[in-house]
Protein backbone atom coordinates (compact mmCIF):
# COMPACT_ATOMS: atom_id res chain seq x y z
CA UNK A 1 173.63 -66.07 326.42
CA UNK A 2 172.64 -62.53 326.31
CA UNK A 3 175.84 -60.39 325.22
CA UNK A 4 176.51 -57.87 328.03
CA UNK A 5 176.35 -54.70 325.70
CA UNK A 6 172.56 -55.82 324.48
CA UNK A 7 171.55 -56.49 328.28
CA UNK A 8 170.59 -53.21 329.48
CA UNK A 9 168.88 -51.81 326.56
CA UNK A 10 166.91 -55.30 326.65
CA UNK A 11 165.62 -54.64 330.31
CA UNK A 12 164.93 -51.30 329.68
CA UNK A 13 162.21 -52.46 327.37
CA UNK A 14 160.94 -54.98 329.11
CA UNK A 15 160.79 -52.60 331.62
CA UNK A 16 159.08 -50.28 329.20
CA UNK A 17 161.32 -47.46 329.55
CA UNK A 18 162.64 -45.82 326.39
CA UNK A 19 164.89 -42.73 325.52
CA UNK A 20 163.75 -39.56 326.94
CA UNK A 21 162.61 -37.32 323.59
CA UNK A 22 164.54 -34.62 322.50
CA UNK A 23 163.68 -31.05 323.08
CA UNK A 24 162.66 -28.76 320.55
CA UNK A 25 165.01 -25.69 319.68
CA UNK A 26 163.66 -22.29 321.27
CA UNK A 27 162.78 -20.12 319.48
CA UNK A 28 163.78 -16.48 320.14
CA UNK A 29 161.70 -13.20 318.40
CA UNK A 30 164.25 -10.25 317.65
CA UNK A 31 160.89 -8.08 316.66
CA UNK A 32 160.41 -5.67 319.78
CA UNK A 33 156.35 -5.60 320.40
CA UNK A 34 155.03 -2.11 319.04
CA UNK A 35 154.17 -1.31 322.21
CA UNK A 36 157.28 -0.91 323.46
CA UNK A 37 158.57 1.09 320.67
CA UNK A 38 158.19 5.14 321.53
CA UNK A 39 157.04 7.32 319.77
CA UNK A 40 159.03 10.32 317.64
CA UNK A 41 157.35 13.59 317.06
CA UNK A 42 157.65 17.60 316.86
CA UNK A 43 156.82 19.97 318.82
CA UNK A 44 156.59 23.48 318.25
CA UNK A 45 155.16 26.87 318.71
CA UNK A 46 155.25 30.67 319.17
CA UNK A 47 155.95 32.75 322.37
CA UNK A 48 153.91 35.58 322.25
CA UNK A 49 153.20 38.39 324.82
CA UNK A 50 150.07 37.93 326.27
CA UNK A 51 148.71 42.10 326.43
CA UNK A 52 150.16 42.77 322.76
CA UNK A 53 149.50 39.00 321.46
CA UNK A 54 153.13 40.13 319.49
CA UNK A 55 155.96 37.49 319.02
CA UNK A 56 158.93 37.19 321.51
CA UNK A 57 162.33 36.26 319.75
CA UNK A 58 165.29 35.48 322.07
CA UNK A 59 162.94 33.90 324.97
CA UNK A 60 164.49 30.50 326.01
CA UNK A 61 161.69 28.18 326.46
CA UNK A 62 162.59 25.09 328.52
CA UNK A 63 160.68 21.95 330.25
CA UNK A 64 161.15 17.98 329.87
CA UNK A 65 165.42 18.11 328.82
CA UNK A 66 165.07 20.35 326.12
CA UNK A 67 166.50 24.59 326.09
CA UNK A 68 165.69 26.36 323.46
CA UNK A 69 165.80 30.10 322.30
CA UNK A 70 162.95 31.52 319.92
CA UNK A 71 163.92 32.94 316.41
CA UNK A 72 162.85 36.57 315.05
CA UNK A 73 158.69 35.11 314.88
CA UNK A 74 159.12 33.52 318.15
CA UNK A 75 158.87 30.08 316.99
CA UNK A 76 160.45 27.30 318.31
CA UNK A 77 160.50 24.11 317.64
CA UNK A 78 162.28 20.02 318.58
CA UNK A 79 161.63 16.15 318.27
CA UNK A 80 161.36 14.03 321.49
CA UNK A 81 160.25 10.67 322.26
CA UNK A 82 157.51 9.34 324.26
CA UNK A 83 156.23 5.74 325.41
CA UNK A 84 153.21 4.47 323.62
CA UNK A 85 150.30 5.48 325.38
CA UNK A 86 152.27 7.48 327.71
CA UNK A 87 149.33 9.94 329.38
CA UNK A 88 151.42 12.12 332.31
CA UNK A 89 151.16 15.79 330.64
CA UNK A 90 154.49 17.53 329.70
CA UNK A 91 155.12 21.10 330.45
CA UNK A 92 157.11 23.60 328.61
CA UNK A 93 157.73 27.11 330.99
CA UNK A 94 159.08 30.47 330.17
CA UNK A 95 161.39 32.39 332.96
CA UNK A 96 162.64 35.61 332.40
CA UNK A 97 163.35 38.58 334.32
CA UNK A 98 160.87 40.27 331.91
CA UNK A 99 158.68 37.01 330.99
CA UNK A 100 156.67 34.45 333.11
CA UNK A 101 154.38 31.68 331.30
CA UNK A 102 153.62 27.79 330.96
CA UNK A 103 151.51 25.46 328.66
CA UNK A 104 151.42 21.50 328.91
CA UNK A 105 150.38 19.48 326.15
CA UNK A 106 149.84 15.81 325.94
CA UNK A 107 152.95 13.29 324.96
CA UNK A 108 152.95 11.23 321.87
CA UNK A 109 151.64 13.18 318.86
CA UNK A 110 152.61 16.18 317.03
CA UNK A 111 152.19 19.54 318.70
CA UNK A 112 151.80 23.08 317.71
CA UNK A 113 151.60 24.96 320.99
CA UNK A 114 151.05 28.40 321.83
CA UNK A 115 153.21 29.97 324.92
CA UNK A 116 151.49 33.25 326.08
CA UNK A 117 153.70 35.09 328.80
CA UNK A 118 152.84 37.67 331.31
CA UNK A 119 155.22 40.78 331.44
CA UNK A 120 156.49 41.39 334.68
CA UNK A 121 158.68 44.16 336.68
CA UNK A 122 162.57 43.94 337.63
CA UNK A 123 162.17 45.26 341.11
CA UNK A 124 163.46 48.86 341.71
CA UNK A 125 166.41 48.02 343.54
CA UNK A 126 167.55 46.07 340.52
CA UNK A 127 168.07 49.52 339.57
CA UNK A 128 170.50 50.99 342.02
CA UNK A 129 173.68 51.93 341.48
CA UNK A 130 175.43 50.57 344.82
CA UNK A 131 177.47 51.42 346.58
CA UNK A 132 178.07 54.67 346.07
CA UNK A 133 174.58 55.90 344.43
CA UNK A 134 175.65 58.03 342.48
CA UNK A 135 173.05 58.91 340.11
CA UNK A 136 171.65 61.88 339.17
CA UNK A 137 167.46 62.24 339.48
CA UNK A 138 167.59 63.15 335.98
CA UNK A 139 169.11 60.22 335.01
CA UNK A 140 166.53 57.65 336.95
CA UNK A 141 164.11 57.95 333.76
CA UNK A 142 166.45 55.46 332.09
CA UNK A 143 165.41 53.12 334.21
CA UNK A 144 164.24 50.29 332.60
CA UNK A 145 162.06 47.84 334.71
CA UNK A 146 160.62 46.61 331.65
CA UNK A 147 163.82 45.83 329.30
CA UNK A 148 162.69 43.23 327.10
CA UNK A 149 166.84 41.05 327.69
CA UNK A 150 166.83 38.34 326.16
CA UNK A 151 167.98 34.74 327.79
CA UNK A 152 172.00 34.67 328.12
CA UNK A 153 172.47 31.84 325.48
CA UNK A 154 175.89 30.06 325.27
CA UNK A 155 176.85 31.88 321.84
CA UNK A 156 176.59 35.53 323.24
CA UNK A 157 179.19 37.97 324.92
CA UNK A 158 178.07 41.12 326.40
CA UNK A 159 180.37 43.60 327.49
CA UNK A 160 180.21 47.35 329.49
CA UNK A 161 182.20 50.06 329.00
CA UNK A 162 184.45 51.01 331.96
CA UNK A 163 185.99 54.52 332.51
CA UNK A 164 189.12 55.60 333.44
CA UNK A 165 189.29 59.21 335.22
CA UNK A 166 191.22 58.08 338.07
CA UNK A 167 193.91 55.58 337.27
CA UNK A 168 197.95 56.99 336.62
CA UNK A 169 199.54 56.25 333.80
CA UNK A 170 201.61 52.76 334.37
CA UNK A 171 198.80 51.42 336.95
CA UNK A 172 197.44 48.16 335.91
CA UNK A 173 194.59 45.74 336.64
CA UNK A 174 194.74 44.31 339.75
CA UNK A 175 191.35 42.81 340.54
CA UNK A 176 187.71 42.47 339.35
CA UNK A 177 184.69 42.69 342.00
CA UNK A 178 181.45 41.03 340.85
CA UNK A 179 178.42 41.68 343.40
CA UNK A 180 175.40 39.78 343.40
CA UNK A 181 171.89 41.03 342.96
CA UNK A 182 168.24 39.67 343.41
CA UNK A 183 167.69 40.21 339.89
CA UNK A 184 170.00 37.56 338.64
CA UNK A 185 168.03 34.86 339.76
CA UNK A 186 165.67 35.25 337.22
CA UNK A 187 168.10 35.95 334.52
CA UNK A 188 168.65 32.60 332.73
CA UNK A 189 172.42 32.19 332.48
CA UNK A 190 173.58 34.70 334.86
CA UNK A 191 174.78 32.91 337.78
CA UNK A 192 177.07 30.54 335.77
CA UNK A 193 180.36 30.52 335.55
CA UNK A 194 181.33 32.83 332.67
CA UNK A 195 184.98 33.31 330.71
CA UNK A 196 186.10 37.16 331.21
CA UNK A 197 187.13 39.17 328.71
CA UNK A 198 189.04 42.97 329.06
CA UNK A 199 188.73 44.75 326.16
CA UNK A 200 190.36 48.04 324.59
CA UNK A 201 188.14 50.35 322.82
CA UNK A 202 187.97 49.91 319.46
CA UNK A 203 188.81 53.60 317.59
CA UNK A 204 186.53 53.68 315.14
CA UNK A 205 183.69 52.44 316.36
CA UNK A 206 184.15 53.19 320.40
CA UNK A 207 182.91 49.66 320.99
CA UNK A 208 185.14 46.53 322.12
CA UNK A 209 187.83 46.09 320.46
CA UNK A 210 190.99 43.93 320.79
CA UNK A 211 191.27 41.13 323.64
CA UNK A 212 193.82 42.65 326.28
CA UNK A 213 193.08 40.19 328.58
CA UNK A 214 195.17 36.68 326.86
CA UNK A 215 194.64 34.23 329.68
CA UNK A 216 191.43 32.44 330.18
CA UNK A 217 189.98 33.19 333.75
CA UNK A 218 186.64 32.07 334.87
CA UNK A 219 184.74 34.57 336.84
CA UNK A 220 181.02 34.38 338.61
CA UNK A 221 178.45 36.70 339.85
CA UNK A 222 177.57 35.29 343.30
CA UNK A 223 174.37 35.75 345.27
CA UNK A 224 172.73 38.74 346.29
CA UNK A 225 174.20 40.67 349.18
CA UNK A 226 177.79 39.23 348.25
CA UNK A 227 180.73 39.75 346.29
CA UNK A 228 183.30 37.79 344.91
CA UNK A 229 186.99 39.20 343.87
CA UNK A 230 189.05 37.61 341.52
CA UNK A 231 192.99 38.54 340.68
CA UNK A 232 194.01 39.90 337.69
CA UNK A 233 197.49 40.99 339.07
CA UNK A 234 199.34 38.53 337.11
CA UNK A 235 198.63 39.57 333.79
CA UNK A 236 199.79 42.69 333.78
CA UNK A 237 197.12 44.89 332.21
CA UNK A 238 197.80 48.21 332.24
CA UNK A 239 194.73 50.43 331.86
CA UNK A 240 194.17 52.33 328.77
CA UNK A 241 193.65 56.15 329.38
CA UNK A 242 190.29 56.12 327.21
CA UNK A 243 188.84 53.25 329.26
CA UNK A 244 188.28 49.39 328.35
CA UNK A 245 185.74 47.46 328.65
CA UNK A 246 184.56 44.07 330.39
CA UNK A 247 183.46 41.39 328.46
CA UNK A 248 181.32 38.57 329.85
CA UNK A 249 180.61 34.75 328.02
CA UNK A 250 179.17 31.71 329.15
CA UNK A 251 181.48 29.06 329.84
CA UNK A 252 180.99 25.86 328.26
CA UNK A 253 184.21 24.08 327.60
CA UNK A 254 187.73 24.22 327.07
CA UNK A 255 191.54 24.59 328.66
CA UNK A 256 190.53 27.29 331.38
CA UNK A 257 192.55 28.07 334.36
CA UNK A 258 190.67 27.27 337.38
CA UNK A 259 187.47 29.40 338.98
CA UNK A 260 188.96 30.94 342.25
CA UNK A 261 187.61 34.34 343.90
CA UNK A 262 189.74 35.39 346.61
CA UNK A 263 189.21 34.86 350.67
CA UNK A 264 191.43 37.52 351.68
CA UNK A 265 191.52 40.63 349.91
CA UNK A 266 193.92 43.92 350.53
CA UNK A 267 192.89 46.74 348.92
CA UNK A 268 195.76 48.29 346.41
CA UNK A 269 194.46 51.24 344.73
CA UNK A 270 191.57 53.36 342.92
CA UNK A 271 188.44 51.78 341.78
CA UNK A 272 187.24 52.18 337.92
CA UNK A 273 183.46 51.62 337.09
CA UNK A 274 180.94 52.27 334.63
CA UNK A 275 179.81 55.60 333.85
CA UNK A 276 177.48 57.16 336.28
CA UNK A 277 175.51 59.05 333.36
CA UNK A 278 173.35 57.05 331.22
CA UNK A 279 174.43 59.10 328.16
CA UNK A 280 177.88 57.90 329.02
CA UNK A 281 177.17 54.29 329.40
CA UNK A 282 178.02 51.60 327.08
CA UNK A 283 176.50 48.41 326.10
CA UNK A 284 177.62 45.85 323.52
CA UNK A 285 177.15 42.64 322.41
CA UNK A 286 178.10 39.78 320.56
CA UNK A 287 176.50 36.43 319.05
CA UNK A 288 179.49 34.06 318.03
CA UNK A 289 178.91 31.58 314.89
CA UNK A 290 181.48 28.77 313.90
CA UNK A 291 181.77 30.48 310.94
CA UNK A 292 183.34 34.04 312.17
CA UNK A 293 187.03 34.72 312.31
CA UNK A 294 186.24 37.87 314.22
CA UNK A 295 183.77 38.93 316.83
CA UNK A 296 180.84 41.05 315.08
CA UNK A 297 179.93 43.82 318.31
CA UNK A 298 176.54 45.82 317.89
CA UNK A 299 175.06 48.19 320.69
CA UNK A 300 172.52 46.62 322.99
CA UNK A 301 169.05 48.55 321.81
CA UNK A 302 167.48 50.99 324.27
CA UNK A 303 164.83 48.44 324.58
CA UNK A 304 166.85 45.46 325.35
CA UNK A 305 168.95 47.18 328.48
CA UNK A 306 168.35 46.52 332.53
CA UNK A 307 170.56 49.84 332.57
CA UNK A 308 172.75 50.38 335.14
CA UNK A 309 171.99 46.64 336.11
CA UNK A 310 175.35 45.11 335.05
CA UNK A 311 176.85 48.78 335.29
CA UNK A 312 176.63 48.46 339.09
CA UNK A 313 177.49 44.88 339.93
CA UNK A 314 181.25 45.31 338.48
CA UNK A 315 184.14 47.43 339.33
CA UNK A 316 187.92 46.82 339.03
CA UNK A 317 191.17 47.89 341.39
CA UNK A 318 194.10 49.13 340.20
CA UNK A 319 197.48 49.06 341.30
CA UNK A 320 200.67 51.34 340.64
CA UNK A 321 204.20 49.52 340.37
């Protein structure tokens, strides 16, 4: 007799059946196929002016991700990534209220490009001094329509010289009016939102000085044909007799209070601007490095300023207690 445990094995041969095989391990390739590896490389280049063929330092150049501000040659330069074989064209664009240009290059290999830009105007109303108009004729030959200003990077503070011929002693700050003005559009970095700063004059060298201003408020110019009107009540600033002056800076990141003009506005008292006279007129500014303990200010150069551009856009109340 056939022992049970031996039976069905038996039939299964007779029945010529046998164990099914067993499978091979996979096998799995960590090696990514070159073809889906990108590619790394530089690009770089020179902005130049395309009537003088001379080098533009302080343009901001952007296109594909990437922002970036020429040194003193007007070179400029970055590593990105592209898919092997990639063949859509790339395009890197310069646009400045001074500056308009493109080039496109081809993805995937090293680059060495040169930008060529075509000067252009500011209109003429840039140039107004609303709204009172109170310039002189002799002072409309400062008007710049071809101020070479640079892109607005991060890093920078500018800051305008305000006058005081009307405010009594004891008054203090009691708002700030920003208006908006076609030319801002095509200033990079204009219509962000920007940290204020109020500034005394500094003695000895007439420029900004100390921070009187010790609260961090977020300001904004807003779009042309408006104007936006932000408190300052509530810090108490009284105004120096010699002036101040307003400091702007692009805000990036940090504890600031919150960005809030105001709907409803009562006016309180006189209104201080920038001088009138271009020979009265400040302009100063400021590149920040990680390294500084202090703020380094230099006077904007003649060439550099959209004078009374700024000048016109901001004026601040008072108010007497």
């Amino acid at each position: 007799m056939i022992h049970r445990a031996c039976f069905w094995p038996l039939l299964l041969l007779l029945a010529g059946c046998t164990r099914p095989p067993v499978p091979a391990p996979i096998q799995v390739s960590t090696t990514v196929p070159e073809r889906l590896v990108p590619v790394r490389y530089t690009v770089g280049g020179q902005v130049l002016d395309a009537d003088t063929r001379q080098p533009l330092a302080g343009i901001r150049v952007s296109g594909h991700g990437h922002n970036l501000t020429t040194d003193a040659q007007g070179r400029f330069a970055y590593e990105e990534l592209a898919a092997r074989g990639a063949t859509a064209p790339r395009e890197l664009r310069v646009r400045t209220p001074q500056y308009l240009g493109q080039v496109t290059y081809q993805p995937g290999q090293a680059q060495q490009l040169t930008l060529l830009v075509q000067r252009r105007q500011l209109p003429l109303k840039a140039f107004s001094y609303e709204p009172n108009g109170c310039l002189t004729a002799e002072d409309r030959v400062h008007f710049n329509a071809q101020a070479t200003l640079p892109a607005w990077p991060p890093s920078q503070l500018r800051a305008w010289y305000i006058e005081n011929h009307q405010a009594r002693p004891g008054d203090t700050l009691y708002a700030i009016t920003l208006r908006g003005a076609p030319a801002l559009d095509l200033l990079d970095g204009a219509r962000e939102l920007m940290r204020l700063r109020i500034l005394a004059v500094d003695p000895v060298t007439r420029g900004p000085g100390a921070d009187l201003l010790l609260e961090n408020k977020l300001v904004a110019f807003p779009a042309a044909g408006r104007a936006f009107i932000f408190s300052l009540h509530e810090y108490r600033i009284g105004v120096p007799a010699d002036g101040f002056f307003v400091g702007l800076e692009l805000y990036i990141s940090g504890n600031f209070a919150s960005y809030q003009p105001e709907e409803y506005h009562r006016p309180q008292g006189q209104m201080l601007r920038a001088p009138c006279a271009y020979a009265d007129s400040r302009s100063w500014t400021s590149t920040w490095r990680p390294e500084m303990t202090s703020l380094a200010w230099e006077p904007v150069p003649a060439a550099h300023r959209c004078w009374p551009l700024f000048e016109s856009l901001i004026s601040l109340e008072t108010c007497h207690p």
